[in-house]
C-alpha atoms as a PDB file:
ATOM      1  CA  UNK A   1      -2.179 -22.947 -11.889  1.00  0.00           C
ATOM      2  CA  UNK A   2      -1.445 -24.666  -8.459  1.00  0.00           C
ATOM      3  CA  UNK A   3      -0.480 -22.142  -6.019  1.00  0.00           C
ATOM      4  CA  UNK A   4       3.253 -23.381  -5.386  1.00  0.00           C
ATOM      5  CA  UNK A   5       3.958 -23.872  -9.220  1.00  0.00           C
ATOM      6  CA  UNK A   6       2.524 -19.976  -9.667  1.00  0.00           C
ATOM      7  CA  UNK A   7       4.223 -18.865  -6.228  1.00  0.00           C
ATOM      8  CA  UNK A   8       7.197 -20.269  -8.416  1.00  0.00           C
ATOM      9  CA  UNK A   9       6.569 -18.938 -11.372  1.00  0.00           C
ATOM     10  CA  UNK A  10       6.262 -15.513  -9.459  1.00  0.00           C
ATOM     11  CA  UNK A  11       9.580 -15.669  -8.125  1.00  0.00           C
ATOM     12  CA  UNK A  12      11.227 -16.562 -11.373  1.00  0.00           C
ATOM     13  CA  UNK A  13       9.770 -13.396 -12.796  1.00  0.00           C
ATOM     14  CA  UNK A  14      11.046 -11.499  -9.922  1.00  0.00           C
ATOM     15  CA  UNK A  15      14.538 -13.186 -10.829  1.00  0.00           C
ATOM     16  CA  UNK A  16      14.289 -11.971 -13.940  1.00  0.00           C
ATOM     17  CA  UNK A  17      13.489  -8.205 -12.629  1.00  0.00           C
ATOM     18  CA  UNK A  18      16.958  -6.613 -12.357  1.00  0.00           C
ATOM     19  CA  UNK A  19      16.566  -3.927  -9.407  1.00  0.00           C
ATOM     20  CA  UNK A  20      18.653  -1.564 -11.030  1.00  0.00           C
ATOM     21  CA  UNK A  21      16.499  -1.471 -13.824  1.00  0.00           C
ATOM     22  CA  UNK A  22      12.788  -0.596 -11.445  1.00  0.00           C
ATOM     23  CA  UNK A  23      11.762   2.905 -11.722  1.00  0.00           C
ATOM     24  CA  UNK A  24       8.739   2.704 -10.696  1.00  0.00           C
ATOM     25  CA  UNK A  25       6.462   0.447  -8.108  1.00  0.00           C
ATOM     26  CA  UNK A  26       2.704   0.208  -7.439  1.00  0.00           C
ATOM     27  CA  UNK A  27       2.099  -1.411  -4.524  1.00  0.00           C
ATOM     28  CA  UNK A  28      -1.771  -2.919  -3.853  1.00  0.00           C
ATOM     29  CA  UNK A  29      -2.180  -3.591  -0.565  1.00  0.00           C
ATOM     30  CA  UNK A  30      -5.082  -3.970   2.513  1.00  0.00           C
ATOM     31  CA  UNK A  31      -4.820  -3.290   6.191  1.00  0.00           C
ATOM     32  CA  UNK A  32      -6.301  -5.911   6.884  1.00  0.00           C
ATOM     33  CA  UNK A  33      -3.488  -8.424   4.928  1.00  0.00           C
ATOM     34  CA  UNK A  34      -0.412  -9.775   7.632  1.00  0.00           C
ATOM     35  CA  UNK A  35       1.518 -10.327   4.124  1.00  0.00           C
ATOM     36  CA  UNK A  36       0.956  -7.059   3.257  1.00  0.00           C
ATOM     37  CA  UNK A  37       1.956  -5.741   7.193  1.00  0.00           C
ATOM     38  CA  UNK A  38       4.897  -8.167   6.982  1.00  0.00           C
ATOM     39  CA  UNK A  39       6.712  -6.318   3.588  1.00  0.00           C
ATOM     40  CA  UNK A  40       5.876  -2.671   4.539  1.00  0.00           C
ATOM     41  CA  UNK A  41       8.723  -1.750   6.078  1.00  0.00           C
ATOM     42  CA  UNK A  42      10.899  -3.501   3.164  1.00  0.00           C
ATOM     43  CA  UNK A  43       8.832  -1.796   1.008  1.00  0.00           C
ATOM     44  CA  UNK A  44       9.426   1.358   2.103  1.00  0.00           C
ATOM     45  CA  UNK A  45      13.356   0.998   2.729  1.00  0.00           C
ATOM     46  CA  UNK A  46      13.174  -0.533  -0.888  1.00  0.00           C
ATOM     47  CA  UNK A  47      12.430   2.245  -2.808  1.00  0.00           C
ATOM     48  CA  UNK A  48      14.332   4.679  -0.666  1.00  0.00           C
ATOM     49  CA  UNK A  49      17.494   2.750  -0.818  1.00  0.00           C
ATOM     50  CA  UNK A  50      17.064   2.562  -4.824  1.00  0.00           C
ATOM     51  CA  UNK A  51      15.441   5.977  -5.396  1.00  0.00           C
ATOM     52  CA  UNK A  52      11.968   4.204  -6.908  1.00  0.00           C
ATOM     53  CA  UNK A  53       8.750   6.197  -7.079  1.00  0.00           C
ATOM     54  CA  UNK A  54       6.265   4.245  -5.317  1.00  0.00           C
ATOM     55  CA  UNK A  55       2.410   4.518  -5.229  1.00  0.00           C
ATOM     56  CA  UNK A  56       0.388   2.848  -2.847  1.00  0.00           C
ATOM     57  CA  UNK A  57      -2.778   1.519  -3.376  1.00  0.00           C
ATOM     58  CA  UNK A  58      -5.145   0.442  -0.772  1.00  0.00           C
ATOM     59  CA  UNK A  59      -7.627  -2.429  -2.270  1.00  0.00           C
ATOM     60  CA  UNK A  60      -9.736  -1.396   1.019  1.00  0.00           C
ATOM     61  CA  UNK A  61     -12.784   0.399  -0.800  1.00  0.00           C
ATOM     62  CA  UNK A  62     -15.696  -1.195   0.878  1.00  0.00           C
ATOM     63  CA  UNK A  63     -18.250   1.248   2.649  1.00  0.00           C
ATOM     64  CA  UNK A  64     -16.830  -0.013   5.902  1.00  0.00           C
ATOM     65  CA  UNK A  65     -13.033   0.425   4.869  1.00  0.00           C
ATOM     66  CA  UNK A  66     -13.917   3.396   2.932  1.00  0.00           C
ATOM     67  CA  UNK A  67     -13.064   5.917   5.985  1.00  0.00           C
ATOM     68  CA  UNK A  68      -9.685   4.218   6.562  1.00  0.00           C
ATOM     69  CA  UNK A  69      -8.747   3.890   2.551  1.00  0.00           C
ATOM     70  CA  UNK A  70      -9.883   8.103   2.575  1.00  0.00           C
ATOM     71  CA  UNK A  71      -7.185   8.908   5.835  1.00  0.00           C
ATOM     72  CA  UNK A  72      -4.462   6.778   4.423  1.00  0.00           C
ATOM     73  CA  UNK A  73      -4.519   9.255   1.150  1.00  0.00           C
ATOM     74  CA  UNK A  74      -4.708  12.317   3.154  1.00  0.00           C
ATOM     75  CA  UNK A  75      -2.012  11.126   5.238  1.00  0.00           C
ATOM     76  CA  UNK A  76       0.175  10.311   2.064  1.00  0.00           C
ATOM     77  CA  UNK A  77      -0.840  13.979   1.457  1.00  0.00           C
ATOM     78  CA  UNK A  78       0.801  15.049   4.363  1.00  0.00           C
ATOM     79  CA  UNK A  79       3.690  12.699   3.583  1.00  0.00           C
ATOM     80  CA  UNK A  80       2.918  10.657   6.615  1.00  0.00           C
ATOM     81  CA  UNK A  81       1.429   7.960   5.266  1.00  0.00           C
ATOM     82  CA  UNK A  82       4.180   5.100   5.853  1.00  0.00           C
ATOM     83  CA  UNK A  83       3.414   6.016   9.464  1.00  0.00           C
ATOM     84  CA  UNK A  84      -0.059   6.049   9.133  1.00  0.00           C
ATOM     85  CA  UNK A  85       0.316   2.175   7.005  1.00  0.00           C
ATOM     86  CA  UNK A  86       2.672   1.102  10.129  1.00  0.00           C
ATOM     87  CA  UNK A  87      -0.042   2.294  13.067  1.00  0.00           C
ATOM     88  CA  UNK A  88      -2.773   0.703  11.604  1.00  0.00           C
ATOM     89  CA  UNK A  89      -0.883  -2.701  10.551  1.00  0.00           C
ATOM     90  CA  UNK A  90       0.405  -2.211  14.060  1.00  0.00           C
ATOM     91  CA  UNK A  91      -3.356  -1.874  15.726  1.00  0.00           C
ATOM     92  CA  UNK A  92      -4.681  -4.249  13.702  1.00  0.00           C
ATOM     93  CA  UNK A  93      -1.801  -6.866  14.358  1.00  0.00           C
ATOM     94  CA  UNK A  94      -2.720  -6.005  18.084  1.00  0.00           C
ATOM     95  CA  UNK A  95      -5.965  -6.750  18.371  1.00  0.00           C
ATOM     96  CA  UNK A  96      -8.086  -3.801  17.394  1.00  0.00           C
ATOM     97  CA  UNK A  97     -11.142  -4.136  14.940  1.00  0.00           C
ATOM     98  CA  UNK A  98      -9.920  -3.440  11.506  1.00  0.00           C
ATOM     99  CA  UNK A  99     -12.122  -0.338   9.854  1.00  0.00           C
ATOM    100  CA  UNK A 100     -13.447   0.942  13.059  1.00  0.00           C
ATOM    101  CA  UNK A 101     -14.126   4.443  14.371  1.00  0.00           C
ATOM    102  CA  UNK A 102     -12.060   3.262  17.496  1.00  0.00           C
ATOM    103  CA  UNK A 103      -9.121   2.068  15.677  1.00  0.00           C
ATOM    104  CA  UNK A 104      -9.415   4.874  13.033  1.00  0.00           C
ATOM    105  CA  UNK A 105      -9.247   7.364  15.215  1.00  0.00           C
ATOM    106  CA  UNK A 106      -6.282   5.591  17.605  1.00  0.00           C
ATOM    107  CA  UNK A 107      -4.193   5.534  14.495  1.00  0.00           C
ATOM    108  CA  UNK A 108      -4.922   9.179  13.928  1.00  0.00           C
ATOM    109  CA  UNK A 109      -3.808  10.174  17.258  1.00  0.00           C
ATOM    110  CA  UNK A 110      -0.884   8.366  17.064  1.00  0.00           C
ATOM    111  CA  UNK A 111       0.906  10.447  13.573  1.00  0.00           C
ATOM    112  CA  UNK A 112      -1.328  13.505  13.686  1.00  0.00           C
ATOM    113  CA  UNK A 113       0.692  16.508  12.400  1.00  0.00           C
ATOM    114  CA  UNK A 114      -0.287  19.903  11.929  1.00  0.00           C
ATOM    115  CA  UNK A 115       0.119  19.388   7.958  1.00  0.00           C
ATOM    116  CA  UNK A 116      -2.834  16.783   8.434  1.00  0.00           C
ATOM    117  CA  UNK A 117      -4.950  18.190  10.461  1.00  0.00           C
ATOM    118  CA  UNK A 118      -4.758  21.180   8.116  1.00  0.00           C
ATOM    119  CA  UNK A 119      -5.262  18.734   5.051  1.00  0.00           C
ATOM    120  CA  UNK A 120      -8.453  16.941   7.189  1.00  0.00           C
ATOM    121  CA  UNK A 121     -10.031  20.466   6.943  1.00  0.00           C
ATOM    122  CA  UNK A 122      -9.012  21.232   3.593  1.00  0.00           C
ATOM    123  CA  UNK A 123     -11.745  21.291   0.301  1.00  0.00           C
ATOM    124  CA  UNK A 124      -9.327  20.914  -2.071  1.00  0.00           C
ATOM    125  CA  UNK A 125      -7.572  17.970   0.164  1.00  0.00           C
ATOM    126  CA  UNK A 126     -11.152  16.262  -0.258  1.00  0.00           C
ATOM    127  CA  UNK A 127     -11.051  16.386  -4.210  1.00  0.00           C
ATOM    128  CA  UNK A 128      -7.695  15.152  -3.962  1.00  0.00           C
ATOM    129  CA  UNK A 129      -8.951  12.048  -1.882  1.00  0.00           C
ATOM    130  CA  UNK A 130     -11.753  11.739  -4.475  1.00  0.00           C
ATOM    131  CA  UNK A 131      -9.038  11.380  -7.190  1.00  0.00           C
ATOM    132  CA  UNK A 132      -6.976   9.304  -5.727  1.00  0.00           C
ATOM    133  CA  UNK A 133      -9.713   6.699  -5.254  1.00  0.00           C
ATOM    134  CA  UNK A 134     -11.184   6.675  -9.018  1.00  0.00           C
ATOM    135  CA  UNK A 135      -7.663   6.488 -10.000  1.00  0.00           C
ATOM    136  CA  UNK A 136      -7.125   3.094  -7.371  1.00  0.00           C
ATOM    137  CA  UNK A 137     -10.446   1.784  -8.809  1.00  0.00           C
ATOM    138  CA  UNK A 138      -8.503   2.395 -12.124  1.00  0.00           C
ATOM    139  CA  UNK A 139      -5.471   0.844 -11.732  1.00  0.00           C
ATOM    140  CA  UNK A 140      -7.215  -2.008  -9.552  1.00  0.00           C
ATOM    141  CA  UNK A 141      -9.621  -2.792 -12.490  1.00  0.00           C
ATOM    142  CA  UNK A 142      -6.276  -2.316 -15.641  1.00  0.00           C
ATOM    143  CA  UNK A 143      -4.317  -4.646 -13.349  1.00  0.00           C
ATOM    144  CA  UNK A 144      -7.111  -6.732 -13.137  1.00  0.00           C
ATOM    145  CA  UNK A 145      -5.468  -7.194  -8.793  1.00  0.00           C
ATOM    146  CA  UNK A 146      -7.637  -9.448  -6.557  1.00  0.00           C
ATOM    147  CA  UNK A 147      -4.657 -10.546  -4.454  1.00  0.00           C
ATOM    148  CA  UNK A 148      -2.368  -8.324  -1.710  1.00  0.00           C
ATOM    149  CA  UNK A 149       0.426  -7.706  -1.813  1.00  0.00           C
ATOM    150  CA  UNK A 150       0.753  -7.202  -5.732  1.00  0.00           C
ATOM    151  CA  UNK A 151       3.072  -5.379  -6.681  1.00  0.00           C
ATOM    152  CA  UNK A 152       3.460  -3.647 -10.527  1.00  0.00           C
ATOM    153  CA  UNK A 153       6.898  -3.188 -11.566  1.00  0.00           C
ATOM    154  CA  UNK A 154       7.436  -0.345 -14.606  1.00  0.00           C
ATOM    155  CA  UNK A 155       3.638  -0.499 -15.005  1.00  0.00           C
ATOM    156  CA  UNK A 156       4.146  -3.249 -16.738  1.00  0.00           C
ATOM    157  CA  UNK A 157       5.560  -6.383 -14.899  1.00  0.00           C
ATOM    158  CA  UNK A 158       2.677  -7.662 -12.422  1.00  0.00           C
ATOM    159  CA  UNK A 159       3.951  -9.798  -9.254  1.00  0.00           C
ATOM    160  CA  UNK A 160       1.745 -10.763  -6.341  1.00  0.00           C
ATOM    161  CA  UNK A 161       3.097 -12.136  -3.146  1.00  0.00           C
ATOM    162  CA  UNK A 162       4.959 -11.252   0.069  1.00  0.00           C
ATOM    163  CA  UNK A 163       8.110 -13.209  -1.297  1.00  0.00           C
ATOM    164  CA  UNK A 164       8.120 -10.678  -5.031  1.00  0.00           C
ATOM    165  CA  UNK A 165       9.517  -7.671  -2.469  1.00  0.00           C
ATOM    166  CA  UNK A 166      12.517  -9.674  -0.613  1.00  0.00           C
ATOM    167  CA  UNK A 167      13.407 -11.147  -3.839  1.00  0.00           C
ATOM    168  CA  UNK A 168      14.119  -7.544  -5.135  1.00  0.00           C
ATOM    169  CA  UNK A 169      15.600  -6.542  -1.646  1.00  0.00           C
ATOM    170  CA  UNK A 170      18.547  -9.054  -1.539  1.00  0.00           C
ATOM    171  CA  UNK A 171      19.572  -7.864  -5.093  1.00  0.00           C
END
């Protein structure tokens, strides 16, 4: 499919998604996607505003993203992780190297809490972490996502594209 007929197609399914009716979102995303950056914040005021569980789901699992996919679940953990999404996006969009020590540890400074820094030194917090990512690689692989943002509405309605969330928004 040509990319404007399927970017069309896409929104007519996100017509056809009533926002009353979304109980549930997955949200795939990278750090290192301005798409992604650009609907965060919608995202986020999204599901508050309509009381939606919402999972995020970083697509970031290479050996070099691997540290920052890890600290973004922890954060979560320590129900920072909107911040953490927001410092990164915000480094990133700056200038800083995506996946770096440097900018990993900038964004870390910049949210750190005492509920993460007692998660970053908590066992169990690490088998969490572990969990979290075979259950990304999971959903990744079901949804069959190459693409950010995707979003999955119901865990059953699939809908990539930075245009999918501010459809939903205006409703």
């Amino acid at each position: 499919m040509k990319s404007v007929a399927k970017l069309f197609f896409l929104i007519s399914l996100a017509s056809s998604v009533d926002a009353e009716q979304v109980t549930n979102l997955i949200e795939f995303f990278s750090f290192t996607c301005s798409h992604c950056a650009n609907v965060n914040q919608k995202v986020y005021s999204y599901v508050s505003k309509n009381n939606i569980q919402l999972t995020d789901i970083s697509m970031d699992m290479s050996e070099e993203a691997l540290p920052t996919t890890m600290m973004f679940y922890v954060a979560e953990d320590a129900g920072i992780g909107n911040k953490f999404k927001q410092a990164y996006f915000g480094a990133v969009s700056a200038g800083m190297p995506a996946y770096s020590n440097t900018t990993l540890n900038y964004v870390v400074g910049q949210i750190k809490t005492a509920k993460l820094t007692e998660l970053l030194n908590s066992t169990s917090e690490r088998q969490r972490v572990k969990d979290k990512l075979q259950y990304a690689a999971g959903l990744i692989n079901k949804y069959q996502i190459q693409v950010t943002p995707t979003f999955v509405i119901n865990n059953s309605t699939v809908l990539e594209g930075e245009e999918i969330i501010n459809q939903l928004s205006q409703r």
